[in-house]
Protein backbone atom coordinates (compact mmCIF):
# COMPACT_ATOMS: atom_id res chain seq x y z
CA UNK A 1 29.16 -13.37 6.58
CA UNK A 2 25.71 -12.86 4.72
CA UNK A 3 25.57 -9.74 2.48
CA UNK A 4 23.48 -8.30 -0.03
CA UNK A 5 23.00 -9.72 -3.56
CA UNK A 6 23.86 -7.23 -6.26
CA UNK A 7 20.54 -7.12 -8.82
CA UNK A 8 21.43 -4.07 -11.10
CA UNK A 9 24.04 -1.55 -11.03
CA UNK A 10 23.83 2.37 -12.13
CA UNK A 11 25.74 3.57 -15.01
CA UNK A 12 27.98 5.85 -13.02
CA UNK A 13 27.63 5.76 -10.05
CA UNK A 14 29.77 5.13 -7.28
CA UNK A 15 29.24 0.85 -7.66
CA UNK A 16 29.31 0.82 -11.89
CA UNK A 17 33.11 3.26 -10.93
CA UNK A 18 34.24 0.71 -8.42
CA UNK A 19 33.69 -2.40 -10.98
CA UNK A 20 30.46 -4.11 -8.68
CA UNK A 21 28.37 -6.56 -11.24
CA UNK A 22 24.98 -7.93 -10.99
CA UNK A 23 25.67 -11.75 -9.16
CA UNK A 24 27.65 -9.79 -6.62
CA UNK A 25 27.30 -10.65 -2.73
CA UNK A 26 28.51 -7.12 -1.32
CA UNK A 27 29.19 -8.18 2.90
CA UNK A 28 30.71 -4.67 3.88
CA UNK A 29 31.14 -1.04 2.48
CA UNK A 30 34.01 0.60 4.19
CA UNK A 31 34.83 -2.40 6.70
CA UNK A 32 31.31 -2.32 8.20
CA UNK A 33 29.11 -5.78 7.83
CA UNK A 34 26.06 -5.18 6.20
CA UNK A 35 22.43 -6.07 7.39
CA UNK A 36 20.54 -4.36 4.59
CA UNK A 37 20.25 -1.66 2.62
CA UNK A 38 20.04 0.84 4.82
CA UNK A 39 23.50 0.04 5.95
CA UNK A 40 24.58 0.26 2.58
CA UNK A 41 23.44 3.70 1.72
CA UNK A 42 24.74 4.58 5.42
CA UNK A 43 27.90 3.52 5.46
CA UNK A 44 28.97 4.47 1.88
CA UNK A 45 28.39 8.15 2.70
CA UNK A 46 31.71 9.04 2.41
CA UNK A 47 34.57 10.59 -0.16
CA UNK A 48 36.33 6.91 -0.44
CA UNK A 49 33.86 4.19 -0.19
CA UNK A 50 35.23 0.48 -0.18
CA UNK A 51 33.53 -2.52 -1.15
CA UNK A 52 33.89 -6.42 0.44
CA UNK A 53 32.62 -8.65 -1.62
CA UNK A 54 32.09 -12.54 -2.96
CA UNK A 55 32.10 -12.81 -6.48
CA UNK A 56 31.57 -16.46 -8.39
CA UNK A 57 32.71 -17.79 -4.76
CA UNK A 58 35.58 -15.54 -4.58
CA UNK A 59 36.28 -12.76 -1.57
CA UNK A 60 37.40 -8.88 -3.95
CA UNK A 61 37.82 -5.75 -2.71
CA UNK A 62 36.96 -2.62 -4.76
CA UNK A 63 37.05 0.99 -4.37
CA UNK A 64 35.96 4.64 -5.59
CA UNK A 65 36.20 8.09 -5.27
CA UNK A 66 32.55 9.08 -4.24
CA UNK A 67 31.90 12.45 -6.17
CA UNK A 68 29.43 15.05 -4.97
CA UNK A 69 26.20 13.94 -5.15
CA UNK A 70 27.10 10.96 -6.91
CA UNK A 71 24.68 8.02 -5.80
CA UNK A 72 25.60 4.84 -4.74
CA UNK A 73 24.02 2.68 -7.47
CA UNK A 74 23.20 -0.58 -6.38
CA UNK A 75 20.16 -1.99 -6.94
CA UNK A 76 19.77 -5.57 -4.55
CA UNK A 77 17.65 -8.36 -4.61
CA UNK A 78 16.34 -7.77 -1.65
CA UNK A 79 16.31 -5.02 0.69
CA UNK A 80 17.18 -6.88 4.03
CA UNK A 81 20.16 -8.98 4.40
CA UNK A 82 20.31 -10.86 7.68
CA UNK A 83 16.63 -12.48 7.55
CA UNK A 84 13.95 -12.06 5.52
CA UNK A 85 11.54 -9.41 7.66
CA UNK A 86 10.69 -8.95 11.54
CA UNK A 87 8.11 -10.70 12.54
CA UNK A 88 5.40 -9.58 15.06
CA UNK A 89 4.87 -10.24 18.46
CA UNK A 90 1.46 -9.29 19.26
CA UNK A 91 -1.90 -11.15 18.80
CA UNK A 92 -4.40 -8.37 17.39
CA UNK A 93 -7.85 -9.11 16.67
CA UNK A 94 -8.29 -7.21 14.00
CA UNK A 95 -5.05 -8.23 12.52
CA UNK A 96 -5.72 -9.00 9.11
CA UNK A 97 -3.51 -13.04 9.41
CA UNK A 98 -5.26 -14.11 12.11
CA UNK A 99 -8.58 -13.69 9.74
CA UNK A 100 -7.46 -14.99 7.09
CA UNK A 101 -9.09 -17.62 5.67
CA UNK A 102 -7.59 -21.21 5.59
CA UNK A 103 -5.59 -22.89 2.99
CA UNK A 104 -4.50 -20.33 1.41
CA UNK A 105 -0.50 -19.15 0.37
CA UNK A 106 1.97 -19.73 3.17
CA UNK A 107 3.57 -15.92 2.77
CA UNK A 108 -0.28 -14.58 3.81
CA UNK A 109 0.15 -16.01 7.08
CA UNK A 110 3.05 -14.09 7.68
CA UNK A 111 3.13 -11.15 10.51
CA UNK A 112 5.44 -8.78 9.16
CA UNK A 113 6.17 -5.74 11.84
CA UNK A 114 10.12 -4.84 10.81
CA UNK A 115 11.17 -1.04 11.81
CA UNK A 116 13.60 -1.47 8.76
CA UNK A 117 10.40 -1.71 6.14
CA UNK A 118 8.27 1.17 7.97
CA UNK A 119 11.74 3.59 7.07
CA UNK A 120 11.94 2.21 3.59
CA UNK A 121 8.30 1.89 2.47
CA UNK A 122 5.97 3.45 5.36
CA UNK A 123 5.16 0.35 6.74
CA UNK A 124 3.03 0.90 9.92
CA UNK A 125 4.90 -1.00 12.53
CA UNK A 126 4.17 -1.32 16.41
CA UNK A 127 7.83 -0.78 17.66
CA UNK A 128 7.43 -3.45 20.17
CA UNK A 129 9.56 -6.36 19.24
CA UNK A 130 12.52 -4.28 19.17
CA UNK A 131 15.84 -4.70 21.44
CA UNK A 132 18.67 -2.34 22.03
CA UNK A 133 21.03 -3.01 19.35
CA UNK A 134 17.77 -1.88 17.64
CA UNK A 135 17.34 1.19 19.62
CA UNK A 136 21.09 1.73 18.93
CA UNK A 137 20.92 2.15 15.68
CA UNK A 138 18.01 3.74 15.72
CA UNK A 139 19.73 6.65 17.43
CA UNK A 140 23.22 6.19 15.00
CA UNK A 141 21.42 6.42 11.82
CA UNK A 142 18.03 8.31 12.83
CA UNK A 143 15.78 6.50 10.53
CA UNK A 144 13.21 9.16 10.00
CA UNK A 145 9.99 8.81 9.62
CA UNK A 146 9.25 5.63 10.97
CA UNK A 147 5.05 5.30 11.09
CA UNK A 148 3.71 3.89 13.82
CA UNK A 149 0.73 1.81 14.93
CA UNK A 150 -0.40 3.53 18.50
CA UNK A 151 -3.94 2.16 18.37
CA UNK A 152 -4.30 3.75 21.57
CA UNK A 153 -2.04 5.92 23.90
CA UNK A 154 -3.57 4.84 27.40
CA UNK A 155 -1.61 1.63 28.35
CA UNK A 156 -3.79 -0.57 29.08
CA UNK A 157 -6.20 -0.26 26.53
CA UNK A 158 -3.06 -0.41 24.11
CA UNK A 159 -1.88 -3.93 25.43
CA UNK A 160 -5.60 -4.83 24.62
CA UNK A 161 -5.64 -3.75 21.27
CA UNK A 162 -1.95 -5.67 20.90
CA UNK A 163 -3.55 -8.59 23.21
CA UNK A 164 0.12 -8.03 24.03
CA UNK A 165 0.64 -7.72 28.16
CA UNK A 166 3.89 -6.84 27.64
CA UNK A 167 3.77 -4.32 25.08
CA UNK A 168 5.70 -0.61 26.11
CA UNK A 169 4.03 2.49 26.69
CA UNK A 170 4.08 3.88 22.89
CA UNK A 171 4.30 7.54 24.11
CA UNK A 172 7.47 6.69 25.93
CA UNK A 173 8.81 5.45 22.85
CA UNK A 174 6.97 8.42 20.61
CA UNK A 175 9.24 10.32 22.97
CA UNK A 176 12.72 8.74 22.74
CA UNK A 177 12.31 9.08 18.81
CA UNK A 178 11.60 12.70 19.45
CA UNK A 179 14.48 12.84 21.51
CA UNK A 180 16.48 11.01 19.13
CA UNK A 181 15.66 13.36 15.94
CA UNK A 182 13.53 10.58 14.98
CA UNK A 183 10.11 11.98 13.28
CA UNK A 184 6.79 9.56 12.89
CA UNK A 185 3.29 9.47 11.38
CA UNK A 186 1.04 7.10 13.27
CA UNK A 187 -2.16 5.21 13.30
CA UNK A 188 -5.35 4.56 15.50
CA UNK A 189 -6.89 1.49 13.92
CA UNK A 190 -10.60 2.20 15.66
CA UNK A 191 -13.00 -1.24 16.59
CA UNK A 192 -16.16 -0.52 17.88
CA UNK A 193 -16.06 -1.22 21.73
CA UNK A 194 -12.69 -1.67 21.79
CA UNK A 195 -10.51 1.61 21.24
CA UNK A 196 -13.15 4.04 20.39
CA UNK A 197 -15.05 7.09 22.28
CA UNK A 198 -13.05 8.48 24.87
CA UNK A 199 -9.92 6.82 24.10
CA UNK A 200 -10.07 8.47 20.63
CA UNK A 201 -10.00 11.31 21.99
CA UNK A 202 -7.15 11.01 24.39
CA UNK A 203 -4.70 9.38 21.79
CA UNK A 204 -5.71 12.00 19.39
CA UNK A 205 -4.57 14.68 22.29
CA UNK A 206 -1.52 12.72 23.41
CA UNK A 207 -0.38 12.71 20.35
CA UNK A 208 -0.89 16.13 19.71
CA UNK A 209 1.03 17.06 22.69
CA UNK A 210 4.52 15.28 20.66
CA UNK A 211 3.90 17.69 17.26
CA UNK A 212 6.42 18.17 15.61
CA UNK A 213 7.79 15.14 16.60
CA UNK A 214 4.56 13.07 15.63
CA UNK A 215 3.88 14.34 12.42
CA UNK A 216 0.44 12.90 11.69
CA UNK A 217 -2.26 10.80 12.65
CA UNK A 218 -4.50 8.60 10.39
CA UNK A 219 -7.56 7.62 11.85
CA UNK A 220 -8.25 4.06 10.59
CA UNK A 221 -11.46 2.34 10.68
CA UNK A 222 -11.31 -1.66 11.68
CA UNK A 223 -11.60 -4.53 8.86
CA UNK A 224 -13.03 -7.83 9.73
CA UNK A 225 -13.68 -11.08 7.87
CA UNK A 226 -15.90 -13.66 8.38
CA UNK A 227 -13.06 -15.52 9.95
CA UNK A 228 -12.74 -12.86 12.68
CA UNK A 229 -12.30 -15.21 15.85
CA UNK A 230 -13.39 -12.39 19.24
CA UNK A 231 -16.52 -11.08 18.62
CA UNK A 232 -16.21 -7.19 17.31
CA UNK A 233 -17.84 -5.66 14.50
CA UNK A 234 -17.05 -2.86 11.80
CA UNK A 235 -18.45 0.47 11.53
CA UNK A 236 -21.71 1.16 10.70
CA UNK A 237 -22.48 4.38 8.16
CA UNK A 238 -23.70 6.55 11.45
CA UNK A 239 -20.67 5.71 13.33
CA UNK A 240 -18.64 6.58 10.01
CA UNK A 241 -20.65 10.06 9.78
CA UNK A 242 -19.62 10.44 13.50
CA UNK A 243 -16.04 10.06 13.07
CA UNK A 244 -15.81 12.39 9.98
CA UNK A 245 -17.48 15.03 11.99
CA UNK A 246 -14.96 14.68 14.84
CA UNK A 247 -11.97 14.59 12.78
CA UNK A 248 -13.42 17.95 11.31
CA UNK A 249 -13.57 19.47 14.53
CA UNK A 250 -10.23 18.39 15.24
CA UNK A 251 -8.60 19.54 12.34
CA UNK A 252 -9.95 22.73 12.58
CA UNK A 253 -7.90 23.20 16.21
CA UNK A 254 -4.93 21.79 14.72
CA UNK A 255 -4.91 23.89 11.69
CA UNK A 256 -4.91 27.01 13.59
CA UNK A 257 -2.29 25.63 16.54
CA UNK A 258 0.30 23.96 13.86
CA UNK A 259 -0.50 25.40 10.60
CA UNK A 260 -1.91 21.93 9.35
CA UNK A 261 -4.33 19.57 9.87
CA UNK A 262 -2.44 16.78 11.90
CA UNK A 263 -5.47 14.37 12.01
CA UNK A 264 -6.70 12.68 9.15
CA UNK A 265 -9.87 10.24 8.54
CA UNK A 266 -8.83 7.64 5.90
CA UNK A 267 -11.51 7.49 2.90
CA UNK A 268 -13.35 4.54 4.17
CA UNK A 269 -14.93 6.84 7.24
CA UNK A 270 -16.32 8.80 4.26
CA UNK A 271 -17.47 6.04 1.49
CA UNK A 272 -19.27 4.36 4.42
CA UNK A 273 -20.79 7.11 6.02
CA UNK A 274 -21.60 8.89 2.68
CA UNK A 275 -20.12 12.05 3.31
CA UNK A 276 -18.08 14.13 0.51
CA UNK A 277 -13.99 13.61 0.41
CA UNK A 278 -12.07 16.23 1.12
CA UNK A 279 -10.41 18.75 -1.34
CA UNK A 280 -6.32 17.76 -1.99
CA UNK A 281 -5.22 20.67 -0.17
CA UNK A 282 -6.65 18.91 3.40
CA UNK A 283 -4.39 16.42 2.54
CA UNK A 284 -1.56 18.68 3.44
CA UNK A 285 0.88 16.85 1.07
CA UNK A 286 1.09 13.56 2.88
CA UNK A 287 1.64 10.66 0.77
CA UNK A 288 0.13 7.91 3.06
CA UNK A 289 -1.90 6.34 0.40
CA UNK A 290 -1.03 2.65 1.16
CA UNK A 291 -3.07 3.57 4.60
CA UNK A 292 -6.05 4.40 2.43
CA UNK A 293 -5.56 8.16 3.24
CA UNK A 294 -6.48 10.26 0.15
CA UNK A 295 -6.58 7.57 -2.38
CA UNK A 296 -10.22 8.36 -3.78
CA UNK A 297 -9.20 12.16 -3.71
CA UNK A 298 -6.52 11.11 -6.24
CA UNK A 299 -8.83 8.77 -8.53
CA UNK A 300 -11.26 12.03 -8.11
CA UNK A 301 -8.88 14.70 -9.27
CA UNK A 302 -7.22 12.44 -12.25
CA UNK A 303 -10.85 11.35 -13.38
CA UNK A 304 -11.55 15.48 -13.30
CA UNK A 305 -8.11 15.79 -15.58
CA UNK A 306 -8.77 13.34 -17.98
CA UNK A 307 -12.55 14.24 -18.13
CA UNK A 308 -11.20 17.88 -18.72
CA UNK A 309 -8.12 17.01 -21.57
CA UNK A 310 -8.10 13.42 -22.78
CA UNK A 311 -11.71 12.16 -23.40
CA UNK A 312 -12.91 14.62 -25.60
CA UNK A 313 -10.51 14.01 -28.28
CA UNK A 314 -10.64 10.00 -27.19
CA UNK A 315 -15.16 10.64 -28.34
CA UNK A 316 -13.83 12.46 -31.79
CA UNK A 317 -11.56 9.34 -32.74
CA UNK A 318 -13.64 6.29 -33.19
CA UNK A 319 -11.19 4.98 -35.45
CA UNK A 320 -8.64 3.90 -32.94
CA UNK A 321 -10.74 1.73 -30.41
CA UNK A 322 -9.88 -1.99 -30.05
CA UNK A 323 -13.38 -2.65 -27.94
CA UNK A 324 -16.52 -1.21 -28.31
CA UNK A 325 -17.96 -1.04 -24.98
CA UNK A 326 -16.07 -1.71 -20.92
CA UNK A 327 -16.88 -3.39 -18.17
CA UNK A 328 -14.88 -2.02 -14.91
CA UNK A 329 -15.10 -4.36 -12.23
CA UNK A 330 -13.51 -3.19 -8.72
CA UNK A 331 -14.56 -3.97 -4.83
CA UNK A 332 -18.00 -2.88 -3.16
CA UNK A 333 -16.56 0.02 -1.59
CA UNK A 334 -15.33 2.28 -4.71
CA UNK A 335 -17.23 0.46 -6.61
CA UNK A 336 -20.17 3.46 -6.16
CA UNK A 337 -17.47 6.23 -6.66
CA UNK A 338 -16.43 4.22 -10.20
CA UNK A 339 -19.80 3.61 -11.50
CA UNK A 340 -19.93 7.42 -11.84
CA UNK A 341 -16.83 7.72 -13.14
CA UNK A 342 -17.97 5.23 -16.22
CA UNK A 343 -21.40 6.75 -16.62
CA UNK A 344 -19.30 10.50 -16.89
CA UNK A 345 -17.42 8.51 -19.58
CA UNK A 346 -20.17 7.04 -20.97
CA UNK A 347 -21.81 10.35 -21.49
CA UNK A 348 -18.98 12.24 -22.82
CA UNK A 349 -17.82 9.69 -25.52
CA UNK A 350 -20.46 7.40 -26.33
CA UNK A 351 -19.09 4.41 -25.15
CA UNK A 352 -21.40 1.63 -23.18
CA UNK A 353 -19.13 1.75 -19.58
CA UNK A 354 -21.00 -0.68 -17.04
CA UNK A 355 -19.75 -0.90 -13.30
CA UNK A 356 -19.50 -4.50 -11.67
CA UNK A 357 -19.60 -4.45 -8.11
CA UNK A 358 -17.19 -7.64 -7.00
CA UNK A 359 -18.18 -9.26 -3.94
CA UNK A 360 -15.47 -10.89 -1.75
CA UNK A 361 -16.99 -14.82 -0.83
CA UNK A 362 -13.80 -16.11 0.41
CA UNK A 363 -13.40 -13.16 3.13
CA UNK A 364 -16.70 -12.22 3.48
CA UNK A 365 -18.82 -8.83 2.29
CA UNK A 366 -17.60 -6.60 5.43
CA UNK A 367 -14.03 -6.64 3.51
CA UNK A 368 -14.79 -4.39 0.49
CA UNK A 369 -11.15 -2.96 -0.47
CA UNK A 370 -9.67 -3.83 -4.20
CA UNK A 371 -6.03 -5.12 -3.02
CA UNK A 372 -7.94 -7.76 -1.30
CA UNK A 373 -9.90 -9.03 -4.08
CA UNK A 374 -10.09 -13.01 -5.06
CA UNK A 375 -9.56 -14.09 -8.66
CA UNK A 376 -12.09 -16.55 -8.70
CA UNK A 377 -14.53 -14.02 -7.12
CA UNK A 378 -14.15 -11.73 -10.21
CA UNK A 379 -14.81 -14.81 -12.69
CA UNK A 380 -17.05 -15.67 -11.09
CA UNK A 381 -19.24 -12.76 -10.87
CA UNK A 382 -18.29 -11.61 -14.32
CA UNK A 383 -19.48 -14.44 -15.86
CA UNK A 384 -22.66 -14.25 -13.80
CA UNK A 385 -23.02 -10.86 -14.96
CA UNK A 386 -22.32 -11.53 -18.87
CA UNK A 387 -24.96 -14.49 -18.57
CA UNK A 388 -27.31 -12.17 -17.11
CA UNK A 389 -30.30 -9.61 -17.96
CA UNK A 390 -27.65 -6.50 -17.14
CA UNK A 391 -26.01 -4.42 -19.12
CA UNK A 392 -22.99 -6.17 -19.35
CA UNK A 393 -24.79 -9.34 -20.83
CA UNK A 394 -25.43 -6.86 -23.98
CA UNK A 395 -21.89 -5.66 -24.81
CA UNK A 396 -20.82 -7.45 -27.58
CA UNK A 397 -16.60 -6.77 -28.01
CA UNK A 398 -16.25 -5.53 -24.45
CA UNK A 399 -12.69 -5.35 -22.58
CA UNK A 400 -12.65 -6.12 -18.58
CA UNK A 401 -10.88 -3.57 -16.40
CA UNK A 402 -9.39 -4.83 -13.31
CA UNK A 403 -7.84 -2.73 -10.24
CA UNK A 404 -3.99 -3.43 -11.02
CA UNK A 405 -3.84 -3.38 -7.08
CA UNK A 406 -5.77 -6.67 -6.89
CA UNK A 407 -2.59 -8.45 -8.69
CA UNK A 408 0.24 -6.42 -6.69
CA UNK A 409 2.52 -9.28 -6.14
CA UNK A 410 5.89 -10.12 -7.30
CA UNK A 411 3.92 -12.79 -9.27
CA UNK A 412 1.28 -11.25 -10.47
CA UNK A 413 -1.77 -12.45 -8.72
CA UNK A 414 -4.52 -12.05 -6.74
CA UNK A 415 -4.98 -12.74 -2.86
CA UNK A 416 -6.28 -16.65 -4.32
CA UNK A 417 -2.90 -17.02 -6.73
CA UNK A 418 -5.30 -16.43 -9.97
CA UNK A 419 -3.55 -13.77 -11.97
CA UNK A 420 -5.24 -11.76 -15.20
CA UNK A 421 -3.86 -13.87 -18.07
CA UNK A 422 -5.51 -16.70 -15.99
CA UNK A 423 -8.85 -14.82 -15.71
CA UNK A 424 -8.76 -14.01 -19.10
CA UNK A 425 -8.74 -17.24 -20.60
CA UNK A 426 -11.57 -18.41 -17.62
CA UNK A 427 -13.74 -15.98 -19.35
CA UNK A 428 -12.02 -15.40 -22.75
CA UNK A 429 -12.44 -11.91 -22.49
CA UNK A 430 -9.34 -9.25 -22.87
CA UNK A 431 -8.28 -8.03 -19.18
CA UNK A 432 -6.87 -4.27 -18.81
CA UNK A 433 -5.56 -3.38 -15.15
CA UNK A 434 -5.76 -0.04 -14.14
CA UNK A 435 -5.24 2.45 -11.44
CA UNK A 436 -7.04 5.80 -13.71
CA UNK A 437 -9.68 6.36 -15.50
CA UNK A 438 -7.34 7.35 -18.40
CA UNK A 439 -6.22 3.89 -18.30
CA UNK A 440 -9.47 3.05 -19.27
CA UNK A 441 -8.95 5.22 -22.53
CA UNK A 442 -6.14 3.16 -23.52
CA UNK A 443 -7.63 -0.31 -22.59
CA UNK A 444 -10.16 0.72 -25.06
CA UNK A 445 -7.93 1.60 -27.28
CA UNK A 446 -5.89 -1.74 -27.29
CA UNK A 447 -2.92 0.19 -25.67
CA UNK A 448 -3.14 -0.57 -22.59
CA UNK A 449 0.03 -1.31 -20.73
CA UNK A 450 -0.55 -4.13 -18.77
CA UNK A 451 -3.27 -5.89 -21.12
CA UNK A 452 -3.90 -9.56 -21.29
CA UNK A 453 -5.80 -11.81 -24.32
CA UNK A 454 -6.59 -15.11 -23.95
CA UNK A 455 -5.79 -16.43 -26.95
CA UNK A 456 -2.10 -14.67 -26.62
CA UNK A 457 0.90 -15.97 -24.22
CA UNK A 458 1.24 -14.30 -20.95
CA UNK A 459 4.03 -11.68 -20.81
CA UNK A 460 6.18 -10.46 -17.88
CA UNK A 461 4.39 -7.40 -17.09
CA UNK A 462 5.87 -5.18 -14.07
CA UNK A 463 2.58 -5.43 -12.39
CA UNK A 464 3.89 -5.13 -8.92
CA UNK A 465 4.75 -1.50 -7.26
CA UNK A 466 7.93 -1.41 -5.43
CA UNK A 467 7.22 -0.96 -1.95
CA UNK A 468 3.52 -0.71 -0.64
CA UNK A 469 2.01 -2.77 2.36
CA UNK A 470 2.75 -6.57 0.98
CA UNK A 471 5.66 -8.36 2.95
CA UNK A 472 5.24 -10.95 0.46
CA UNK A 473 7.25 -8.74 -2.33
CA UNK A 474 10.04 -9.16 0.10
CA UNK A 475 10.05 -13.18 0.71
C-alpha cells in the first residue's frame, strides 16, 4: 500500500498529539487507504482520528482525540499519493507542450490535466480523462471549486479545440457538478478562427445559463510560439480592443442579473489592445491570478501604495542604499506598464531606474509573459544593453531586478534551467527578484530577500510559491 510521506508536522495539532514524525509513510487515517491529500484532510474529519502507518520499515498505529477546530497538521512531500499527476488526453493546438521548443527539461513536456490539482491549486483542467470512481468521489467529497477549461460550449467546436473526438459535452458535466454541489470557474482560451465570434458568444451565454453553479468565466486570449505546428495566429491589438469592449458589454448585463460581473477579460486583452485595466472592485474578489486575471491591477495598486508611503522616506535616506542606480528587466508585455513604474521612481527619489524589455529567442516574440522567460535570454540582452549607448550602459553600481516568477521552480530556475546566482556570475552583477515595486526599494537597499552576488555562494532561497500553474513543483 503506497501512502503519503510525512514532510513536517504542526506543533499541536491532531498528527504532533498522535506522535506522527517527519520520515513517516501515513497509508490510512481511520482505516481508509489514502490517495492524497485530499483523502487525508477528508477522512480525518472526525472526533477520533486513527493513523496507519510505516515508520523506518515498520507498520504503527496511532491515535488522537481531534479537538474543535484543531487542524490536522501534516505537512507531505507531495500532495498526491498514488502517481505523480493526471495526465491529459487531448491534443490542443495551442497547448503550450506541444510548442515547446526541443531539447529542453523532460518535466516541460509533461501534460498535466489532474481534477485533484484544479481543487488544491486552481488548476484549469478539462474534466475529460476522468472515469467513475472519479465521478464517485467527486460526488462523496464535493471538491468545490474545480476550474474548468470549456474553450467552447457547442460540441463540436469543443472536440476541435481538444482535437479530442471523444471529448464529453462540458455543459453536461458543468451540470452534474451543479447537481452534485460542485461549484466551478472556467475558461475560454480564444484563437483567432478557431473558437472566436459567434461561439464566444454562445459559451459566454451557456455558461451564464449554469450561475451560480459556474461561478466565473475568464476570457483567455491564445499563446503561440514559433514552434506552433497548425497554422493559427494570436491576437492582434484591434481584435484585443474588440474583446475588451464585448466583455464590457457583457459585464454590464451580468452585473445587473447576478449582482457581479461573471465575465472577465484577462490583462493581456488590455496590454495588447492598449486599453486602461480595470479598477479592483471589477475584479469582484476573485483570486484567479495564475490565469493572468487581475495581476497588473495588483502591481498597479501596490506601485500606488508604495509610491504613496514607502518611497518618500526611501528619497530622504541616501545613507542606506547598497546600489546607486536599477535596472528592471521583465518580458515585452509588462515591460511598458514597468518602465513607468521606474521612471515614477526615478522621479520621486532620484534614483537612475532603466526598464529592459527581455525578448524571448528560444520561444519566439509572440510569447511575451515573465514566467516564461529564458535565462540565457536575460544575459544575454543585459549584457547587450550594459555594452550599449543606453542608459543602462551608464550606471555605474547598478543592481538587476528580475521577475521572481521567471525562477518559480522547486529548483530555482528559469524555463532554460539557468537560475539567478547563475546569471549573476554570467554578468557579475547583483540579481534582486521581485514581484513589487517595493521590492525594488529593498534591492536597492541591499535587503532584498531573495538577492544573489556573484562573488558570494548561492543560498537556498524559497523562491518557489506553493501551488501556481507548474506541474513540475509536483514531480
Amino acid at each position: 500500500m503506497t501512502g503519503g510521506l510525512v514532510k513536517a508536522i504542526t506543533p499541536d495539532s491532531v498528527a504532533a498529539v498522535a506522535g506522527l514524525q517527519p520520515g513517516d509513510e501515513v497509508v490510512a487515517i481511520n482505516g481508509r487507504p489514502l490517495r492524497d491529500v485530499i483523502d487525508a484532510q477528508f477522512y480525518a474529519a472526525e472526533d477520533e482520528v486513527t493513523f496507519d502507518l510505516v515508520r523506518a520499515g515498520a507498520a504503527l498505529s496511532a491515535r488522537a482525540a481531534r479537538e474543535n477546530g484543531q487542524e490536522l497538521g501534516i505537512e507531505f512531500e507531495h500532495p498526491t499519493f498514488d502517481i505523480d499527476i493526471r495526465r491529459c488526453n487531448n491534443l490542443c493546438p495551442f497547448c503550450f507542450v506541444l510548442q515547446n521548443a526541443p531539447r529542453m527539461r523532460r518535466t516541460l513536456y509533461i501534460k498535466d490535466d489532474d481534477y485533484r490539482y484544479s481543487f488544491l491549486f486552481g488548476h484549469f483542467v478539462t474534466l475529460t480523462n476522468l472515469v467513475q470512481e472519479d465521478w464517485d468521489r467527486l460526488a462523496e467529497q464535493r471538491l468545490s471549486p474545480l476550474y474548468v477549461s470549456v474553450h467552447a460550449t457547442d460540441l463540436d467546436m469543443r472536440r476541435r479545440c481538444l482535437r479530442n473526438p471523444t471529448a464529453p459535452d462540458a455543459i453536461e458535466q458543468l451540470r452534474w457538478l451543479a447537481a452534485h454541489g460542485i461549484q466551478a470557474h472556467t475558461q475560454l482560451v480564444i484563437t483567432p478562427g478557431l473558437n472566436d465570434g459567434a461561439y464566444v458568444e454562445q459559451s459566454v451565454r451557456e455558461l451564464a445559463a449554469l450561475w451560480p453553479s459556474v461561478l466565473s468565466i475568464s476570457v483567455v486570449p491564445v499563446g503561440l510560439t514559433k514552434h506552433h505546428k497548425y497554422g493559427y495566429r494570436a491576437h492582434n491589438a484591434q481584435e484585443c480592443k474588440a474583446m475588451v469592449e464585448r466583455v464590457n458589454a457583457w459585464q454590464a448585463e451580468f452585473m445587473a442579473r447576478f449582482g457581479r460581473r461573471f465575465v472577465y477579460a484577462t490583462d493581456e486583452w488590455y496590454l495588447v489592445g492598449g486599453m486602461p485595466l480595470p479598477p479592483k472592485r471589477d475584479y469582484d474578489g476573485l483570486a484567479l491570478h495564475e490565469n493572468g486575471l487581475g495581476m497588473v491591477r495588483a502591481f498597479l495598486n501596490e506601485w500606488a501604495r508604495v509610491k504613496r508611503k514607502e518611497l518618500p522616506a526611501f528619497a530622504a535616506s541616501t545613507a542606506s542604499r547598497a546600489y546607486d542606480s536599477a535596472i528592471l528587466a521583465t518580458a515585452t508585455l509588462f515591460a511598458p506598464t514597468l518602465a513607468r513604474a521606474g521612471a515614477e521612481f526615478s522621479r520621486g527619489s532620484g534614483v537612475p531606474i532603466t526598464t529592459l524589455p527581455i525578448v524571448n529567442e528560444k520561444l519566439g516574440e509572440g510569447i511575451t509573459v515573465a514566467g516564461l522567460l529564458m535565462g540565457e535570454d536575460i544575459i544575454n540582452q543585459v549584457r547587450a544593453a550594459r555594452a550599449g549607448a543606453g542608459a543602462a550602459a551608464g550606471f555605474k553600481n547598478p543592481v538587476l531586478v528580475l521577475p521572481r516568477i521567471t525562477f518559480d521552480h522547486p529548483q530555482g530556475v528559469a524555463l532554460d534551467d539557468i537560475g539567478p546566482m547563475e546569471i549573476a556570475r554570467a554578468l557579475n552583477m547583483p540579481i534582486a527578484l521581485a514581484d513589487w515595486m517595493g521590492d525594488v526599494i529593498d534591492a536597492l537597499n541591499g535587503e532584498n530577500k531573495l538577492f544573489f552576488r556573484p562573488g558570494e555562494n548561492a543560498l537556498e532561497l524559497p523562491i518557489v510559491r506553493e501551488g501556481g500553474w507548474a506541474v513540475e513543483k509536483y514531480l
